[in-house]
Protein backbone atom coordinates (compact mmCIF):
# COMPACT_ATOMS: atom_id res chain seq x y z
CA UNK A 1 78.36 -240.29 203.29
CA UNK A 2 75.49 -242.20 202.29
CA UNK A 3 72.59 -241.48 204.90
CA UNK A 4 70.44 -244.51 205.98
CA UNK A 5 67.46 -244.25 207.78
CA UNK A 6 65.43 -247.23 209.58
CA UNK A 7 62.10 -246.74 211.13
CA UNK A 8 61.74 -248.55 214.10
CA UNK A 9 63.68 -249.20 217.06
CA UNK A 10 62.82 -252.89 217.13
CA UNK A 11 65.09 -256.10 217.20
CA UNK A 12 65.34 -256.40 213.34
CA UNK A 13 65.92 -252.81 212.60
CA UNK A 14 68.44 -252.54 215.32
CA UNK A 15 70.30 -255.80 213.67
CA UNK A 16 70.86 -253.89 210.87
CA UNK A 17 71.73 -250.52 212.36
CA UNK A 18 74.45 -252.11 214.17
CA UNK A 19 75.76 -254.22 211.09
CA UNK A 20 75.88 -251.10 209.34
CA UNK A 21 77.21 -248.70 212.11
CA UNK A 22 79.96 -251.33 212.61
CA UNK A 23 81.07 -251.38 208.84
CA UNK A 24 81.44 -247.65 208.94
CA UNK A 25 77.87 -246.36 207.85
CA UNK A 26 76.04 -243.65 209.63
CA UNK A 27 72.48 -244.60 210.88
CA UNK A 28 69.73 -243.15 212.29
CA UNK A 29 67.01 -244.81 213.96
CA UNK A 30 63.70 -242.77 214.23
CA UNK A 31 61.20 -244.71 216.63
CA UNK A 32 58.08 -243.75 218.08
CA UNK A 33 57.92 -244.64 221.46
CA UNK A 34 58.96 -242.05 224.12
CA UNK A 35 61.07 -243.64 225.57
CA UNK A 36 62.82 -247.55 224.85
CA UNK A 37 61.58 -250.91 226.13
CA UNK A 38 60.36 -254.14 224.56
CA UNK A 39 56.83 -256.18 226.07
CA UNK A 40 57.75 -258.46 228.82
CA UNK A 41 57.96 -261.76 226.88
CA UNK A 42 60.17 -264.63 225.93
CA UNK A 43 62.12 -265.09 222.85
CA UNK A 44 63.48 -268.06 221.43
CA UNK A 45 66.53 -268.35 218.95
CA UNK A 46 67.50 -270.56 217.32
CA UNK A 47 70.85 -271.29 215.37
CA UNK A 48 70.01 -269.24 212.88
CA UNK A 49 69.60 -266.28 214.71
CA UNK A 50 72.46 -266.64 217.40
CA UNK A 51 74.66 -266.98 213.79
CA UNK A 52 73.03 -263.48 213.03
CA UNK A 53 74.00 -262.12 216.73
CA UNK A 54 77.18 -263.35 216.15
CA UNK A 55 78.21 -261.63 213.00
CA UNK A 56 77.28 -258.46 214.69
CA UNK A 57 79.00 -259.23 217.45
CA UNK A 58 76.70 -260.00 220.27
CA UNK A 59 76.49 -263.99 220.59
CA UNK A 60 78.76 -263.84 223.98
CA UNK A 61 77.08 -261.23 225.38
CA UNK A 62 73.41 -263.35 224.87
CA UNK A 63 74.79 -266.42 226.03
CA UNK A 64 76.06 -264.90 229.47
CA UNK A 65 71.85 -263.86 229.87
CA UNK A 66 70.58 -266.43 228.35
CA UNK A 67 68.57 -270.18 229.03
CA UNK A 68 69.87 -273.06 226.92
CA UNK A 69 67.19 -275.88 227.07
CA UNK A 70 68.51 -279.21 225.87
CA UNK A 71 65.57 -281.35 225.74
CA UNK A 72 62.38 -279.52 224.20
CA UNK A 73 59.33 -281.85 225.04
CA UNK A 74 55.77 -281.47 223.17
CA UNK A 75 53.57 -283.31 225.79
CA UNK A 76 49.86 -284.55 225.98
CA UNK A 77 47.96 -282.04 227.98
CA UNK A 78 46.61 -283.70 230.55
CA UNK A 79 49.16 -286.68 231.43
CA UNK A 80 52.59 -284.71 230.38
CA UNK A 81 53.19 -287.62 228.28
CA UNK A 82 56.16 -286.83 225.77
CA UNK A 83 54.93 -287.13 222.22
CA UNK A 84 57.80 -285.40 220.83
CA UNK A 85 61.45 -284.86 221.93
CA UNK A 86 64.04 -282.80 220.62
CA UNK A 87 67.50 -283.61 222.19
CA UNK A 88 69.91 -280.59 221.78
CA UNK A 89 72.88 -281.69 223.44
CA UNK A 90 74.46 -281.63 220.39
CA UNK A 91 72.81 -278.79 218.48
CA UNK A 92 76.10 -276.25 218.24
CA UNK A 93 77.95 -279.21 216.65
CA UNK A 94 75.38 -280.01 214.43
CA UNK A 95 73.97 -276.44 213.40
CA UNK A 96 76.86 -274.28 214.12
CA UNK A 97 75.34 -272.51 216.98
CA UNK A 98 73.19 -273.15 220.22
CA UNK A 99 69.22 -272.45 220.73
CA UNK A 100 68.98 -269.97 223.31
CA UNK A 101 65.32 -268.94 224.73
CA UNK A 102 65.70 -265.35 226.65
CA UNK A 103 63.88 -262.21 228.09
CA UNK A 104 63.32 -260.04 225.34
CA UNK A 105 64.06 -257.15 226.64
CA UNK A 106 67.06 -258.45 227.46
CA UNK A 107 67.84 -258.95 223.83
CA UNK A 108 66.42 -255.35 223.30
CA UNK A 109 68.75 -254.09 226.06
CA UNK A 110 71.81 -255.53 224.70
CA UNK A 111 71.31 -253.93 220.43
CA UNK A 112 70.64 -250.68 222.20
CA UNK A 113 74.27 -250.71 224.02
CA UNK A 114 76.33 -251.98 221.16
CA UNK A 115 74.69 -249.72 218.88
CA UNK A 116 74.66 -246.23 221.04
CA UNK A 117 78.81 -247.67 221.64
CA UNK A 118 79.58 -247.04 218.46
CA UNK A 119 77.09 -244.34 217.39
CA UNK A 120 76.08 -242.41 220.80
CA UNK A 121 73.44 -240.47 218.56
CA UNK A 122 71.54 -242.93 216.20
CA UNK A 123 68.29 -243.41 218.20
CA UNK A 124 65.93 -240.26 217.85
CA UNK A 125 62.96 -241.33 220.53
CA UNK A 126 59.48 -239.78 219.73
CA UNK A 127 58.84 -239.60 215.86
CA UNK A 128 55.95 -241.21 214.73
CA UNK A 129 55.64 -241.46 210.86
CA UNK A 130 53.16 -240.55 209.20
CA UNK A 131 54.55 -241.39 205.51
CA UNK A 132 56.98 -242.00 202.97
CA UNK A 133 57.56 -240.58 199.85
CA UNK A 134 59.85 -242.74 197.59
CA UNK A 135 61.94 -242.23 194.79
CA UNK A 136 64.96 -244.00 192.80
CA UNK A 137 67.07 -241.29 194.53
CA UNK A 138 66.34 -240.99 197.71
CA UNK A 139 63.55 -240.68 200.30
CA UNK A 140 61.10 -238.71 202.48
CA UNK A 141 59.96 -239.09 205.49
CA UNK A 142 57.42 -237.11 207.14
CA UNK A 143 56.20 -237.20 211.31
CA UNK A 144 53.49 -236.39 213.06
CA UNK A 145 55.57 -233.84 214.49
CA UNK A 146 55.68 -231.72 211.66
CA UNK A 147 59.66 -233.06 210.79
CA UNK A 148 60.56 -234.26 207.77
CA UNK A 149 63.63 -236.19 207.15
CA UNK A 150 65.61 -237.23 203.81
CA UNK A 151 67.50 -239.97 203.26
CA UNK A 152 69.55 -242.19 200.69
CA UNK A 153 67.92 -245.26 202.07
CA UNK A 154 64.70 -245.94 204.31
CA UNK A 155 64.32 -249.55 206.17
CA UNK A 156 60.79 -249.94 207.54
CA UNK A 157 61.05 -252.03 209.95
CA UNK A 158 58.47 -250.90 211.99
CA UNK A 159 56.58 -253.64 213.12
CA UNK A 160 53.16 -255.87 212.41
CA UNK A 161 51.47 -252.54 211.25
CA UNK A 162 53.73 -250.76 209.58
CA UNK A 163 53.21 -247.14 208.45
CA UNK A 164 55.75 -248.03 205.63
CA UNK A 165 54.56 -250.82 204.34
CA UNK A 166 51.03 -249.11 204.30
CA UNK A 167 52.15 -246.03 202.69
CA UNK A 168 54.96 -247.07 199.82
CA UNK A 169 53.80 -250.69 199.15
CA UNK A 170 49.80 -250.29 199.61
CA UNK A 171 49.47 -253.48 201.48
CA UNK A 172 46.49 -254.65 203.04
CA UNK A 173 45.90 -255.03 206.86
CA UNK A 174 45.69 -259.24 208.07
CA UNK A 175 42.85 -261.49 208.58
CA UNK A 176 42.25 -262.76 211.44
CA UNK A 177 43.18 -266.58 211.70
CA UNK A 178 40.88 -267.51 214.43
CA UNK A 179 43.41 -267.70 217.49
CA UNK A 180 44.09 -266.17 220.05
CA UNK A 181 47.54 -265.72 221.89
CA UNK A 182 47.85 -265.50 226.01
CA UNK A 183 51.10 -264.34 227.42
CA UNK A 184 52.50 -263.66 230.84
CA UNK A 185 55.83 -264.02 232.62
CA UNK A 186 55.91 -265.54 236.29
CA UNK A 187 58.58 -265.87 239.07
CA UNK A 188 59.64 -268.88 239.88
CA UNK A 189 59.84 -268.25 243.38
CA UNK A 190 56.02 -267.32 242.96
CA UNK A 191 55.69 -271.48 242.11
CA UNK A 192 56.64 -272.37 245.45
CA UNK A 193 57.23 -276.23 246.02
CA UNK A 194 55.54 -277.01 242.04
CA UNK A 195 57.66 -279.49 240.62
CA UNK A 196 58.22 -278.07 237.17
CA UNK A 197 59.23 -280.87 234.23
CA UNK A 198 62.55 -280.09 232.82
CA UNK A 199 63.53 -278.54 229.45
CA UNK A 200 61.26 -276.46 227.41
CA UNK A 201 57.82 -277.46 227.36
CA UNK A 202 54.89 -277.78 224.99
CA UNK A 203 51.31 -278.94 225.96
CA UNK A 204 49.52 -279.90 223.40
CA UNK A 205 44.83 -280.42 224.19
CA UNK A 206 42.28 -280.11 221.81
CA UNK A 207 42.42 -277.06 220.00
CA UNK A 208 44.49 -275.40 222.35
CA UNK A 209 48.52 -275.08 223.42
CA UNK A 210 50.31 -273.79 226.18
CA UNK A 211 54.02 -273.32 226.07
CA UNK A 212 56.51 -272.49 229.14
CA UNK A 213 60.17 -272.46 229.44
CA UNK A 214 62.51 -270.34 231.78
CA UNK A 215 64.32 -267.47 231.07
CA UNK A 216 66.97 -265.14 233.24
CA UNK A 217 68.64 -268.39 234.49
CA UNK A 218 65.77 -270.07 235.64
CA UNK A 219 64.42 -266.96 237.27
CA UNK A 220 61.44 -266.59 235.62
CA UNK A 221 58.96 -268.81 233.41
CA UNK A 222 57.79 -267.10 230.61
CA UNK A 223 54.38 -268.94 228.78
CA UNK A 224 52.94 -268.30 226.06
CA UNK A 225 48.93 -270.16 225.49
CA UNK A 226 46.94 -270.15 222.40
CA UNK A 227 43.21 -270.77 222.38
CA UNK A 228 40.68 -270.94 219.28
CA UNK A 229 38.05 -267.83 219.33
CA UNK A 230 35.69 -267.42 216.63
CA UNK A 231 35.87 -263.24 216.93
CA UNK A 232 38.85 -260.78 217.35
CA UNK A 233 38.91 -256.86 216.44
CA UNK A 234 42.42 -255.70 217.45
CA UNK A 235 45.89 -256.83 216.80
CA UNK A 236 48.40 -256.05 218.77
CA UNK A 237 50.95 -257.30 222.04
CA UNK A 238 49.89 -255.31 224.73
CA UNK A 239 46.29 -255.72 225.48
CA UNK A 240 45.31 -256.49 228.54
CA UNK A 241 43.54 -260.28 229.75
CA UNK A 242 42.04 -261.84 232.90
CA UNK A 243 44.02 -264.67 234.25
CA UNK A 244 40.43 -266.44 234.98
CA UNK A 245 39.83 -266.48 231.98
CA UNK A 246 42.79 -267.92 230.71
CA UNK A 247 42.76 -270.66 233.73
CA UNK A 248 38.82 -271.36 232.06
CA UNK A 249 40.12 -272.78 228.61
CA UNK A 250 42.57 -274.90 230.62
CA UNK A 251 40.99 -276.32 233.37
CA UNK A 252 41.65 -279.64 231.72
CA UNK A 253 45.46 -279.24 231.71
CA UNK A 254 48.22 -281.16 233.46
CA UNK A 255 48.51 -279.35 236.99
CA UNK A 256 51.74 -277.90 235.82
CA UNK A 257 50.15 -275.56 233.49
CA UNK A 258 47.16 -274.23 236.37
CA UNK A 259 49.78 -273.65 238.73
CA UNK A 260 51.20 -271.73 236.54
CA UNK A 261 48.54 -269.49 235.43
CA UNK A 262 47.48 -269.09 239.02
CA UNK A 263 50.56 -267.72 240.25
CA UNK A 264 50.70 -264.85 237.68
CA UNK A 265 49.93 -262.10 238.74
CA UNK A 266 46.52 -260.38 237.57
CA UNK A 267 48.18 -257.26 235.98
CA UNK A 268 50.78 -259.41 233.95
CA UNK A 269 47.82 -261.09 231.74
CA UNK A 270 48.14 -260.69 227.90
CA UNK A 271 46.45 -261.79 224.93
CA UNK A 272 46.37 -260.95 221.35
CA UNK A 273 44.49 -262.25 218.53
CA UNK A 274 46.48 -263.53 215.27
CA UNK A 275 46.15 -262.31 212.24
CA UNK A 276 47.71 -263.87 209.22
CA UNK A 277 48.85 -261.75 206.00
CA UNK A 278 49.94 -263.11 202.61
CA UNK A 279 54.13 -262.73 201.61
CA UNK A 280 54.31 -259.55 199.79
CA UNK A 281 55.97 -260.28 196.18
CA UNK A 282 58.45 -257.10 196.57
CA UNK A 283 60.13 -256.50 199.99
CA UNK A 284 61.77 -253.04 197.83
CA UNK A 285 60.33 -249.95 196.12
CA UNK A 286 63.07 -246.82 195.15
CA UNK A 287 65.22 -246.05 198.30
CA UNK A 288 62.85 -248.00 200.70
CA UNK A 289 62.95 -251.47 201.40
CA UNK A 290 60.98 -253.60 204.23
CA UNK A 291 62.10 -256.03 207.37
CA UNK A 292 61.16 -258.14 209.56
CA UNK A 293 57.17 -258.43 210.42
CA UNK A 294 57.17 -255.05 208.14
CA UNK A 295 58.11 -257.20 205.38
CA UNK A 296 56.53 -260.38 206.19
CA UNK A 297 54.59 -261.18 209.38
CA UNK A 298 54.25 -264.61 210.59
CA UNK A 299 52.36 -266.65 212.94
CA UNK A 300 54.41 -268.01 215.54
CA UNK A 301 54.25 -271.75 215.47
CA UNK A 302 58.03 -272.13 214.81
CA UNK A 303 59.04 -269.37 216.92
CA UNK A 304 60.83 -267.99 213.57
CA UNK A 305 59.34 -264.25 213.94
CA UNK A 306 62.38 -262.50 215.58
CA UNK A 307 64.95 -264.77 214.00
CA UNK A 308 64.01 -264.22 210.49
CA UNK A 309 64.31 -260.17 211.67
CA UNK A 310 67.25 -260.65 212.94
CA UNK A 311 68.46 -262.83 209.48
CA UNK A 312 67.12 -259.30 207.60
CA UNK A 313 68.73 -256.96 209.63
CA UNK A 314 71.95 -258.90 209.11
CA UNK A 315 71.42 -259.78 205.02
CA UNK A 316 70.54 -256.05 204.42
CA UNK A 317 73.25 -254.03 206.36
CA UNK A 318 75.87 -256.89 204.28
CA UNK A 319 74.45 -255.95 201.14
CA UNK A 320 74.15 -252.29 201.71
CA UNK A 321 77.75 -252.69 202.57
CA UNK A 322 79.01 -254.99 199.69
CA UNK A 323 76.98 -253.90 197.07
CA UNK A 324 78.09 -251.43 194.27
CA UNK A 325 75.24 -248.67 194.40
CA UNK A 326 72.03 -248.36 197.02
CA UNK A 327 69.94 -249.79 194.55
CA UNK A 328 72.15 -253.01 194.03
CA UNK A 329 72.37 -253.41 197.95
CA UNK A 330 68.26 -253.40 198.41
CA UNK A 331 67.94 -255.76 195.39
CA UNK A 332 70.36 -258.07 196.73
CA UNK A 333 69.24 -258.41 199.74
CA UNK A 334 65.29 -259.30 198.71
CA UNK A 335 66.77 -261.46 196.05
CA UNK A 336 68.50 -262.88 199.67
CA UNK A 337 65.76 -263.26 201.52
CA UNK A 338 62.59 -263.46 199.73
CA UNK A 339 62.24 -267.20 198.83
CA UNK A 340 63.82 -268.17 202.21
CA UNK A 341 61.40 -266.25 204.14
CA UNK A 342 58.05 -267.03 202.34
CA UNK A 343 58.89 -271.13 202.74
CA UNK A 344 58.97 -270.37 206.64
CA UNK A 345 55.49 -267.97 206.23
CA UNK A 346 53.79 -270.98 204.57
CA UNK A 347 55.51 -273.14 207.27
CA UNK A 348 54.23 -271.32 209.92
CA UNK A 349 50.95 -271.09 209.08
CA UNK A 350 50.27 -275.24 208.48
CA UNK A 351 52.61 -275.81 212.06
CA UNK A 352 49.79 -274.19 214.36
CA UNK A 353 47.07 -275.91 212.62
CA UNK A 354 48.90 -279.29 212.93
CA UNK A 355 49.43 -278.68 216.47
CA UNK A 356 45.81 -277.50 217.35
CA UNK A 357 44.45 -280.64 215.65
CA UNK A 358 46.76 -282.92 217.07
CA UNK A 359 45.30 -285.98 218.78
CA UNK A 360 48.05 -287.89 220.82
CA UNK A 361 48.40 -291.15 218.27
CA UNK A 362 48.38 -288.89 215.49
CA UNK A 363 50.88 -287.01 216.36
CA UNK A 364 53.86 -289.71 217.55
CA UNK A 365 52.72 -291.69 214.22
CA UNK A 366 53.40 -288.20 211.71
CA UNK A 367 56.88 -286.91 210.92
CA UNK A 368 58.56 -284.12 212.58
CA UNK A 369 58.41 -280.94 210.81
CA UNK A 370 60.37 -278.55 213.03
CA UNK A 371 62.79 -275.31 211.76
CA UNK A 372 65.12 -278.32 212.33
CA UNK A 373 64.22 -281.12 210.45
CA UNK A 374 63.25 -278.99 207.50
CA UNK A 375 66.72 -277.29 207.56
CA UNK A 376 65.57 -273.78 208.31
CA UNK A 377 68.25 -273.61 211.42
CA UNK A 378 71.57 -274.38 208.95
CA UNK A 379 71.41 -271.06 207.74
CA UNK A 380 73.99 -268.36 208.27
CA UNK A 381 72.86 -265.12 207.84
CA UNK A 382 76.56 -263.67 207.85
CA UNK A 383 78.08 -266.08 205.01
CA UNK A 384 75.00 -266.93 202.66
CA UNK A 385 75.88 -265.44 199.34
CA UNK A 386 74.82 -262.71 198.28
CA UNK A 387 73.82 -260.95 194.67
């Protein structure tokens, strides 16, 4: 039986070790952490991904956990003027599918079940590569824990800095794009009498943005703030911020957002500086092929990140499955995926610089350009054809 490995326990690697442990295949997932868990965060998906979740079966099982906002507001910063509005009342009749915003570790939470229900044993916890040797045949993998591994097929999909991407495709570590990202998630409770504005909200100042919506049923508020800083050294989620600081580059903001920041709690501060890399030309190499930010990190002005995983983990375990040979399967799906995914990595990129220069009659005079209105959310990861 053909033995595929993935590297990384994440959201797109575990779309595709599900796809292909429910088609029959035998997995196994090596991941590095000691133990399973996803940063405390929102996640939004859009139609595109819930049609992903839903080929591998999990689109009930989201919708019973998760928020579906049907007015998304982008709103002047100080006044809460709308300056954009996107009614979804009718978004699953339009687009096939709802847009669901959720905990992510609720997402997380749910890929682990299904996929230990039909393969008890495909998660091994505690192996952190340290490379990949690649070959038309097969594959090598090799951990810091002295273990190596073969396999028919390697997925990296291990994340923003990837050990396979670094090792088998030679690319280059980001730039740093001048922001930097604040996150934090807050009880509601915690808001006391704060009258929060409906729907899914996006305040939009001078060179900064600060995003809230509610997940777990209204439970929680999850936010997510961006703020332009000339210097950054590290990238990554889990860094640590003050929430005075954050409250100092919005001082200026509609009382909605203040209250917010000042009922989070000083321990559940994030922030994270972006750093933007250029789409590789060649997702595949041998037996090893790339997903999700592995394969093509994004900045997160359309909120595309985790569904465009989720669209690879689904596109590769089809044409692993449907394909003739290995080799076949892998070329399929980056002939898949490629194009699709570098239009929304060039998207991306020009959305947060249109929203961070955004003056209020500027933006109500320009078009909409959402994952919407440029036809990004039609897309079916389970029917688009393949080879």
């Amino acid at each position: 039986m053909t033995q595929t490995v993935i590297v990384g326990a994440g959201i797109g690697g575990l779309c595709a070790a599900l796809g292909l442990a429910r088609a029959g295949r035998r997995v196994t997932v090596f991941e590095q952490a000691p133990e399973l868990g996803e940063v405390g965060a929102g996640i939004s998906l859009a139609p595109n991904a819930m049609k992903g979740l839903r080929h591998i079966g999990l689109e009930s099982n989201v919708e019973t956990l998760a928020d579906e906002p049907l007015e998304q507001y982008t709103r002047h910063y100080q006044t809460a003027e709308p300056l954009v509005t996107i009614d979804r009342h009718n978004t699953r009749d339009q687009l096939g599918a709802g847009y669901l915003q959720m905990h992510r570790a609720d997402l997380h939470d749910l890929l682990v079940a299904a996929l230990r229900e039909v393969q008890a044993d495909a998660i091994k916890l505690g192996y952190r590569l340290s490379g990949v040797d690649s070959a038309d045949d097969g594959a090598t993998l090799h951990f810091d824990n002295g273990e190596q591994h073969t396999a028919d097929v390697v997925i990296g999909a291990d994340g923003l800095r990837s050990i396979v991407r670094e090792t088998v495709f030679a690319a280059r570590g980001g730039d740093y794009a001048g922001v930097v990202a604040w996150r934090g998630l807050v009880p509601t409770e915690a808001l006391g009498d704060v009258a929060l504005l409906d729907g899914s909200n996006v305040f939009v100042g001078p060179q900064r943005i600060f995003v809230r919506y509610p997940v777990r049923r209204g439970a929680i508020q999850n936010f997510v703030a961006f703020t332009r800083e000339p210097d950054w050294a590290a990238e990554g989620w889990t860094q640590k911020g003050s929430r005075s600081a954050l409250r100092s580059h919005f001082e200026d903001f509609h009382p909605e957002v203040l209250a917010t920041i000042d009922a989070l709690g000083d321990a559940a501060c994030f922030r994270w500086g972006l750093f933007e890399r250029k789409p590789l030309d060649r997702w595949v190499k041998g037996s090893v092929a790339l997903l999700g930010d592995a394969a093509h990190p994004m900045l997160p002005w359309f909120g595309q990140g985790a569904a465009t995983a989720i669209e690879d983990g689904v596109v590769l375990a089809r044409s692993l499955v449907e394909a003739p040979t290995i080799h076949d399967g892998l070329l399929w799906y980056e002939r898949a995926r490629r194009e699709r995914v570098t239009e929304i990595h060039r998207e991306s990129s020009l959305g947060g610089e249109r929203l961070l220069n955004a003056y209020k009659t500027l933006l109500k005079a320009e078009p909409v350009r959402t994952e919407d209105t440029l036809g990004m959310t039609l897309y079916d990861p389970g029917t688009v054809a393949l080879a």
